[in-house]
Protein backbone atom coordinates (compact mmCIF):
# COMPACT_ATOMS: atom_id res chain seq x y z
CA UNK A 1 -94.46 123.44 34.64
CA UNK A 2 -91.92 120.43 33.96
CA UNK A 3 -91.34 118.77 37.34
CA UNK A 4 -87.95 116.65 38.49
CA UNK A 5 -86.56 114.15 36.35
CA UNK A 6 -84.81 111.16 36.86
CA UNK A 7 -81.12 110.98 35.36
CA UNK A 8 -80.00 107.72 34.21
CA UNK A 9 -76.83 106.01 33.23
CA UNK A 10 -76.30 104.76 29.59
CA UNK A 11 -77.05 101.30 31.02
CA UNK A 12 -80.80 102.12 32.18
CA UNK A 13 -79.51 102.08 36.02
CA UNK A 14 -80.87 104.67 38.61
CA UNK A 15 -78.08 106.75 39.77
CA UNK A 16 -80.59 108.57 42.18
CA UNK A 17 -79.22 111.81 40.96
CA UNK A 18 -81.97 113.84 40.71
CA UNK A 19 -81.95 116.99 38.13
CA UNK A 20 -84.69 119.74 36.97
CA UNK A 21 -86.32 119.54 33.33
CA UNK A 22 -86.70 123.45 32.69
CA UNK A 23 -88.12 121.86 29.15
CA UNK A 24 -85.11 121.47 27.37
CA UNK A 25 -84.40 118.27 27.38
CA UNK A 26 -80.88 118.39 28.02
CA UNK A 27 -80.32 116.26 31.09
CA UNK A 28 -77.03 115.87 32.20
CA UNK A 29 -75.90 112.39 34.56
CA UNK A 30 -73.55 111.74 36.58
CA UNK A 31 -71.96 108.05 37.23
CA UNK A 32 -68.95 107.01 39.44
CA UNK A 33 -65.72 106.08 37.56
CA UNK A 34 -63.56 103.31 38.43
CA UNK A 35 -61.29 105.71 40.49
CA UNK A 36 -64.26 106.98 42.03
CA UNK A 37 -64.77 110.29 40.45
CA UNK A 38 -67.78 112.03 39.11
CA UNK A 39 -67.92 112.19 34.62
CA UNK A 40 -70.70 113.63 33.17
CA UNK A 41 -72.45 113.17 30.07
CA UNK A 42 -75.23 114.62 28.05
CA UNK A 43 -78.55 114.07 26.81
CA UNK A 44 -79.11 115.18 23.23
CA UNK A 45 -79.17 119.02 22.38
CA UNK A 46 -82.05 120.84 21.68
CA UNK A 47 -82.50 121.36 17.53
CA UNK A 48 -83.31 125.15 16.68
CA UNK A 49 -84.93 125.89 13.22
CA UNK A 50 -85.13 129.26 11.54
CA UNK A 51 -88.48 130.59 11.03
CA UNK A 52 -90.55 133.51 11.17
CA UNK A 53 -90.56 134.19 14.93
CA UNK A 54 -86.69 133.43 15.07
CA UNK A 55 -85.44 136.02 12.59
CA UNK A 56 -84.08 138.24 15.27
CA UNK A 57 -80.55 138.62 14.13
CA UNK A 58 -77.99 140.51 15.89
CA UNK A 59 -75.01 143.14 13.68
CA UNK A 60 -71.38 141.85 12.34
CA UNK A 61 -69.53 143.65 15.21
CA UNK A 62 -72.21 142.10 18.31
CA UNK A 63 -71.84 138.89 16.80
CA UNK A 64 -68.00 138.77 16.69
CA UNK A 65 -67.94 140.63 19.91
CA UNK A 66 -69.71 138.09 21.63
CA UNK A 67 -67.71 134.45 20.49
CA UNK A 68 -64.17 136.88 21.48
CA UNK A 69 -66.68 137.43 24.80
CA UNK A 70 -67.74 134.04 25.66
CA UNK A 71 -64.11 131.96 23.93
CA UNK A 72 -61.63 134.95 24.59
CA UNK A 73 -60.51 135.26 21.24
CA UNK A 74 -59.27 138.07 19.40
CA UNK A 75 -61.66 137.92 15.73
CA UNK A 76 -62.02 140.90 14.12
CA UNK A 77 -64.16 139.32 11.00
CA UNK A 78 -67.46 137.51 10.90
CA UNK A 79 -65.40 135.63 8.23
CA UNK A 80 -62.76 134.45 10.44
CA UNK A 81 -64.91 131.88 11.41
CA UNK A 82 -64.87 130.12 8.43
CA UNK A 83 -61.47 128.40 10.31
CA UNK A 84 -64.75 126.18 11.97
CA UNK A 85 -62.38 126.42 15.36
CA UNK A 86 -64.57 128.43 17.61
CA UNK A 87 -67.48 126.22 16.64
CA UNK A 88 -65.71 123.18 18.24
CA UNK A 89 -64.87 124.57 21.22
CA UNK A 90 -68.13 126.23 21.99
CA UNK A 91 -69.55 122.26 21.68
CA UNK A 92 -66.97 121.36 23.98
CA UNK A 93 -68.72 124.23 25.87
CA UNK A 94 -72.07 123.25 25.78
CA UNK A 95 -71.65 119.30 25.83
CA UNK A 96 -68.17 118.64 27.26
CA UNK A 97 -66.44 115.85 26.13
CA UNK A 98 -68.73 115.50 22.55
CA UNK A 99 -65.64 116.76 20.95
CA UNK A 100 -61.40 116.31 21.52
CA UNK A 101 -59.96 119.99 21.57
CA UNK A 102 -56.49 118.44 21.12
CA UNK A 103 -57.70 117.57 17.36
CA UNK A 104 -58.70 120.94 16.61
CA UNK A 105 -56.30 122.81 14.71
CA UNK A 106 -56.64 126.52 16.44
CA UNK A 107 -53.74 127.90 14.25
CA UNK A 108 -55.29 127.02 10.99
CA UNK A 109 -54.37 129.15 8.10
CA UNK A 110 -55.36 126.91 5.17
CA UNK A 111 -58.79 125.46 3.43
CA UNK A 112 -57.91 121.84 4.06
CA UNK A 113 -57.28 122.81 8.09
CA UNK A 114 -60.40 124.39 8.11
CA UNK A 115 -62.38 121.33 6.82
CA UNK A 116 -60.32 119.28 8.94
CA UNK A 117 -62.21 121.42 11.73
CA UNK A 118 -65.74 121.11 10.21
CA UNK A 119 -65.13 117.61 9.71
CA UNK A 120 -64.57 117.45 13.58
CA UNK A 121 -67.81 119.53 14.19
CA UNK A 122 -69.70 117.19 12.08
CA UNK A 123 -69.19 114.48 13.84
CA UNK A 124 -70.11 116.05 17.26
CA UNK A 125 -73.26 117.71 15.52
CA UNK A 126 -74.25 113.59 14.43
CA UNK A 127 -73.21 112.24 18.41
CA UNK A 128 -75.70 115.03 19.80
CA UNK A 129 -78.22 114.51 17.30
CA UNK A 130 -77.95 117.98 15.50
CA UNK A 131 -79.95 118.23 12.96
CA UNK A 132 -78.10 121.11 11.25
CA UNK A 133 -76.69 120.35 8.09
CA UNK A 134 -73.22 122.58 8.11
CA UNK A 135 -72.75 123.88 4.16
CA UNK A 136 -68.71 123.25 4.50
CA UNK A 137 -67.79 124.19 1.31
CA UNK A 138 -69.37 127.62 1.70
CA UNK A 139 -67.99 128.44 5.02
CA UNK A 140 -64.53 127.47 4.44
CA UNK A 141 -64.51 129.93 1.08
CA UNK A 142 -64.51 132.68 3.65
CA UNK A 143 -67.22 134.80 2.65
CA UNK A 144 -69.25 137.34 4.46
CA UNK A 145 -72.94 136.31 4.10
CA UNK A 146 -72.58 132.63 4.43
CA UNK A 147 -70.84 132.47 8.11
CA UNK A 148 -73.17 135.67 9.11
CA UNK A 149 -75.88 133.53 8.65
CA UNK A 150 -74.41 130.50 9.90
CA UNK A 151 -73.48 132.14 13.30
CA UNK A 152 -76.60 133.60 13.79
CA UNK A 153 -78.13 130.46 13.83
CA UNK A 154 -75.31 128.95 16.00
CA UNK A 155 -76.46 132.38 18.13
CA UNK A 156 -79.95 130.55 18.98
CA UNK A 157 -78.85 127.05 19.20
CA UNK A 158 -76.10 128.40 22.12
CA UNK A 159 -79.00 130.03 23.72
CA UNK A 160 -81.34 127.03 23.84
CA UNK A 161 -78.79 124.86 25.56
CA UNK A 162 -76.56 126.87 27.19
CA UNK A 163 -77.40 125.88 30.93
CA UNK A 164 -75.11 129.00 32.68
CA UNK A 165 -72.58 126.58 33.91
CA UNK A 166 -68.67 128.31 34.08
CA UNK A 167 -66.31 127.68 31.36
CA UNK A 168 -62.49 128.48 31.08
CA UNK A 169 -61.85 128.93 27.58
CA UNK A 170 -57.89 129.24 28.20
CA UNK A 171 -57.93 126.06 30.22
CA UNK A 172 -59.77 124.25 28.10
CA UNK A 173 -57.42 124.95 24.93
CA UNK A 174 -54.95 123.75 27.11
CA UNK A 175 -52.08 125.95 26.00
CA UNK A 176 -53.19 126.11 22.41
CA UNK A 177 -52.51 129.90 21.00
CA UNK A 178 -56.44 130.46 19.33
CA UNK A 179 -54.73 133.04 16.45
CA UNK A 180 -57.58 134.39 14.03
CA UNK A 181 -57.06 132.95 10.83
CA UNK A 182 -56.01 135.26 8.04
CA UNK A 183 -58.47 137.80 6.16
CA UNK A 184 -59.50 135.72 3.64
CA UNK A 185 -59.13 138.67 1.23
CA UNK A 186 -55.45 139.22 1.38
CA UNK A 187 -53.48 138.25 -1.88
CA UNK A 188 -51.68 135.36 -1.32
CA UNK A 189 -49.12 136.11 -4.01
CA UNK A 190 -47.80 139.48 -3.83
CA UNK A 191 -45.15 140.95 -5.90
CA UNK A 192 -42.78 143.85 -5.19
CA UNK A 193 -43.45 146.59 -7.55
CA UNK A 194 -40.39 147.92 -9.12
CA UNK A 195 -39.26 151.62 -7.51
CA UNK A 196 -38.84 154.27 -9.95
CA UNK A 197 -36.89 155.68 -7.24
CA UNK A 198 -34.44 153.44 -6.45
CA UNK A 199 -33.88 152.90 -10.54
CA UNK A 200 -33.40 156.37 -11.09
CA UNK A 201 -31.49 156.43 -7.84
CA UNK A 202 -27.63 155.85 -9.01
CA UNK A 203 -27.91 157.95 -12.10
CA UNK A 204 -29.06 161.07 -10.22
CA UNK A 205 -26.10 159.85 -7.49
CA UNK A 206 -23.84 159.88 -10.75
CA UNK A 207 -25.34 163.16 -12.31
CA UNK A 208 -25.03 165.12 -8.38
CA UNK A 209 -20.97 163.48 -7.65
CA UNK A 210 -20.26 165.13 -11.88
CA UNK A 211 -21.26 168.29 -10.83
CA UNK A 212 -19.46 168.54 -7.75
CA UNK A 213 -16.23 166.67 -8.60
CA UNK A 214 -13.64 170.02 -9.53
CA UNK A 215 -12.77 170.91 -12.79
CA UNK A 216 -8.53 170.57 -13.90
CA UNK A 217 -7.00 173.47 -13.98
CA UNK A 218 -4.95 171.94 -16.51
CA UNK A 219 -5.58 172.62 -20.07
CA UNK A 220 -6.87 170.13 -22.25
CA UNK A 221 -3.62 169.48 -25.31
CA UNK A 222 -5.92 168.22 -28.06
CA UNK A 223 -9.71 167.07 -28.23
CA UNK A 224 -8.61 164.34 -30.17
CA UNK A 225 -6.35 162.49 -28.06
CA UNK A 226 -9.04 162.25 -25.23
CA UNK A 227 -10.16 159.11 -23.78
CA UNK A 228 -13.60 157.92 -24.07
CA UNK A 229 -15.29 158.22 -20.51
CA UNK A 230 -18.07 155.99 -20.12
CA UNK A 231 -21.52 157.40 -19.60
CA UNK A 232 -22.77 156.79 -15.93
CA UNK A 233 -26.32 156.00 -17.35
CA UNK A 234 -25.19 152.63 -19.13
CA UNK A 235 -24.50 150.56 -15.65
CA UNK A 236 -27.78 151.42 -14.49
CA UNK A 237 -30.20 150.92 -17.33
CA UNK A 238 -28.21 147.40 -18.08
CA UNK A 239 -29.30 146.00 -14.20
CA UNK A 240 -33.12 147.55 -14.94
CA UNK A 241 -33.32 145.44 -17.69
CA UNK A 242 -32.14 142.56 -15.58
CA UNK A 243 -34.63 143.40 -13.36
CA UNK A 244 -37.34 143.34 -15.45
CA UNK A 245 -36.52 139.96 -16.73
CA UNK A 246 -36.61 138.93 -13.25
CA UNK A 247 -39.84 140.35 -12.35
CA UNK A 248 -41.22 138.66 -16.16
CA UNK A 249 -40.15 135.30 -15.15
CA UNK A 250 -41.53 135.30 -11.47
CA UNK A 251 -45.26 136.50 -12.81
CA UNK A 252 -44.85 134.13 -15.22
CA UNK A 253 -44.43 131.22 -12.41
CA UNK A 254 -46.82 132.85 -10.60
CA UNK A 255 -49.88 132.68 -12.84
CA UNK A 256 -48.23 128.97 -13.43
CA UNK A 257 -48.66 128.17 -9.89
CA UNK A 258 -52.12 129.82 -9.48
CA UNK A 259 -53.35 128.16 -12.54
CA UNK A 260 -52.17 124.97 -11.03
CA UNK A 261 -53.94 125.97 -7.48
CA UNK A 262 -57.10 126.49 -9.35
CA UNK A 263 -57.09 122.89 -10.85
CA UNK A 264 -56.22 121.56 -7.44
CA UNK A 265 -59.79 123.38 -6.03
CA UNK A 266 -61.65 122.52 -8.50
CA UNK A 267 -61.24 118.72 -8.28
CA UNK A 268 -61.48 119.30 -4.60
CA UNK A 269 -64.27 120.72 -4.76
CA UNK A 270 -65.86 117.85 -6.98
CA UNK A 271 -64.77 115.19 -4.82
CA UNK A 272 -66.73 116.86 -2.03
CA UNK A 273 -69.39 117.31 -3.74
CA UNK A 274 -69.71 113.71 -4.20
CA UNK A 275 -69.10 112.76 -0.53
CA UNK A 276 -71.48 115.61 0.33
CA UNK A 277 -74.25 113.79 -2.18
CA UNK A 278 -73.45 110.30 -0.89
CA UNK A 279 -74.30 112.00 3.18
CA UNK A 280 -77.32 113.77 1.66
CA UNK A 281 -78.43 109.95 0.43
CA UNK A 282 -77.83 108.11 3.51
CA UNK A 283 -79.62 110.67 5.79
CA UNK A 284 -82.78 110.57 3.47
CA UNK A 285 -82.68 106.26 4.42
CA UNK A 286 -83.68 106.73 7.25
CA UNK A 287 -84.45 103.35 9.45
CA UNK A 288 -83.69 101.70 5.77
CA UNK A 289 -80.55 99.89 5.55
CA UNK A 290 -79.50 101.40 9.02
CA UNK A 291 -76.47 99.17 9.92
CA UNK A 292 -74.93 99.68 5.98
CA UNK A 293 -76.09 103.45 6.37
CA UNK A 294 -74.59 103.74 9.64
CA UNK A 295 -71.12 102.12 8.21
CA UNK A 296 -71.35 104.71 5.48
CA UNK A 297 -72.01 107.26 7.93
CA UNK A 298 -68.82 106.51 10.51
CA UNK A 299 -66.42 106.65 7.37
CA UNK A 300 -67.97 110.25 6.26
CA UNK A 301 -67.20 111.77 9.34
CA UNK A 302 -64.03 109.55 10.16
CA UNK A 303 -61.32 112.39 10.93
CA UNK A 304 -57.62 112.49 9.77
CA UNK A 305 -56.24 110.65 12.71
CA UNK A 306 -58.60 107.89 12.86
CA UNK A 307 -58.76 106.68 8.92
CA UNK A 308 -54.88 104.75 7.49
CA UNK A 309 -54.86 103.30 4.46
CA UNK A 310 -55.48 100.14 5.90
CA UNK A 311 -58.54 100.62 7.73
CA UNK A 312 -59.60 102.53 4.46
CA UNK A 313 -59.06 99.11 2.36
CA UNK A 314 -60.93 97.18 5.50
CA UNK A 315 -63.84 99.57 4.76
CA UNK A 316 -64.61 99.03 1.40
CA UNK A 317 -64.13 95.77 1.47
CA UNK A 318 -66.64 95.64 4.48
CA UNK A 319 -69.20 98.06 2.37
CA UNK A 320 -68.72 96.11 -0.96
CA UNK A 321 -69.75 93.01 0.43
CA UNK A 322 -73.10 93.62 -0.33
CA UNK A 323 -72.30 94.51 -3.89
CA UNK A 324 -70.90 91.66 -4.25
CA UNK A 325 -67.69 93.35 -5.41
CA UNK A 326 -64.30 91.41 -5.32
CA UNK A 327 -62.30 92.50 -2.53
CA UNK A 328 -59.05 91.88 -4.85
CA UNK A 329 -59.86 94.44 -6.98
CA UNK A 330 -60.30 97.12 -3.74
CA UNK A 331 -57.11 96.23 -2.64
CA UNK A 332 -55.46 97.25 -6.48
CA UNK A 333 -57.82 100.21 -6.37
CA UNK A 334 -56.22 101.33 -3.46
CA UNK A 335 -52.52 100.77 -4.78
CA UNK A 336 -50.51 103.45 -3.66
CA UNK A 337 -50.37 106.21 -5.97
CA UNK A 338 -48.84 110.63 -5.04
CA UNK A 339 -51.87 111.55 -6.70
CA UNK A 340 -54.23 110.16 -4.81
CA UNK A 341 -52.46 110.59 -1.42
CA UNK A 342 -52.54 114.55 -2.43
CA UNK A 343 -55.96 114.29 -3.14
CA UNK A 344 -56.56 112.42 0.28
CA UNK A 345 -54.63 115.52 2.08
CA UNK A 346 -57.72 117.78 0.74
């Protein structure tokens, strides 16, 4: 049986606060601040690997049951996950302060707010030493099978360092409305369909007010000399052909602005995929290289708030130096430019 363990301080120094070590290695110290209260910080979390003996899994409705359980949260979809908010605060559960809840974006509705969120989680999976790689680009697309299985693993991780402490998930939001984030299957263009009702609607109101409106008791002189009456069917089928210009011209902007969305995804999605190849390289270095790796690394998982173009020039130049590359020709690279700035949003 693991005995007592001492808890230090980041500098080395003896705190004398002695803890258990129930074998999990996560070891929690305590230090006086400046204003003489207690912080405490975290050892790193325990890694949990799927194999064999960890298959247990537990149903869709269990699952999502439990993270509205523990997080009071309202999901009704394994997929509504894919927003990556829960995740963050359930670190901020299990190793408080590894993550800023202000950051996360609770209310996210769209792809880029939900990688903003991963992006977020990354980094606090890298400060606790999580060896987890999280497959973004999967999760974010919203479907079934790839959060299932990605919860169920964040299932057993939970369990191996969850340490029973109490957690107000309202307090800890601080005021932040957690709303699920949209089924991922609705249509996000939908058109009204045109109502054969409502078309046919004035001429049957025209054909019911002929047949009541009283006959003249007056006899007609001659046919001849009779006005033309207009037929009551020619207003209405002239505005249903105006409508169904209208509703040809919106589709037609529609599949414009889809076709458009598309090409926007797609060179998303290759840009990530190169960022996602570049992480891949630097974790296979290893000890190699560590303080260029380690540069590479902080501007990976640099979030929104924390990279300007600036300090994104300063970068390069910093990681080009051993390249030998001319920091001139960074700074015209990174001339500003809509494009690019739209592509930075994504």
């Amino acid at each position: 049986m693991p005995g007592p363990t001492q808890a230090l301080s980041p500098n080395g120094e003896n705190n004398n606060d002695i803890v258990p070590d129930n074998g999990t290695n996560i070891i929690p110290y305590r230090k006086n601040t400046v204003r003489g209260e207690r912080a405490y910080s975290w050892g790193m979390a325990v890694n949990v690997y799927s194999t064999s003996i960890t298959q247990e899994t537990m149903s869709r409705h269990d699952i999502t049951a439990w993270v509205n359980d523990i997080l009071c949260l309202n999901y009704t979809k394994v997929e509504q996950l894919s927003s990556g908010a829960a995740y963050c605060q359930f670190m901020d559960l299990l190793f408080p302060g590894c993550i800023s809840l202000k950051k996360v974006k609770f209310q996210a509705k769209l792809e880029h707010e939900y990688i903003h969120n991963f992006k977020l989680l990354q980094a606090s999976f890298k400060r606790m030493n999580v060896d987890k790689i999280i497959p973004v680009e999967k999760l974010v697309k919203g479907r079934f099978q790839d959060n299932l299985d990605f919860i169920q693993w964040f299932k057993k991780f939970f369990d191996a360092n969850y340490d029973g402490k109490e957690y107000d998930p309202l307090e800890a939001r601080q005021g932040q409305d957690a709303i699920p984030p949209p089924d991922p299957g609705e249509q996000i263009f939908n058109l009204p369909k045109k109502s054969h009702h409502a078309a046919s609607s004035p001429t049957a109101g025209a054909s019911r007010a002929s047949s009541v409106t009283p006959k003249s008791s007056t006899p007609t002189s001659r046919p001849s000399s009779a006005k033309k009456i207009p037929t009551p069917a020619a207003t209405p089928a002239k505005g249903e052909k105006e409508l169904e210009a209208q509703v040809t011209h919106l589709t037609e902007q529609v599949n414009t602005l889809k076709l458009a969305l598309e090409g926007v995804e797609k060179e998303r999605d290759y840009y990530f995929s190169k960022l996602r190849e570049v992480e891949l390289l630097c974790q296979e270095q290893g000890e190699e290289n560590a303080p260029f790796v380690e540069r590479l690394m902080e501007v990976l998982y640099a979030s929104d708030e924390q990279v300007s173009p600036h300090h994104s020039t300063l970068d390069r130049a910093e990681l080009a130096e051993g390249d030998g590359q001319d920091v001139d020709e960074i700074a015209h690279e990174e001339a500003p430019d809509d494009q690019q700035e739209e592509q930075d949003e994504y």
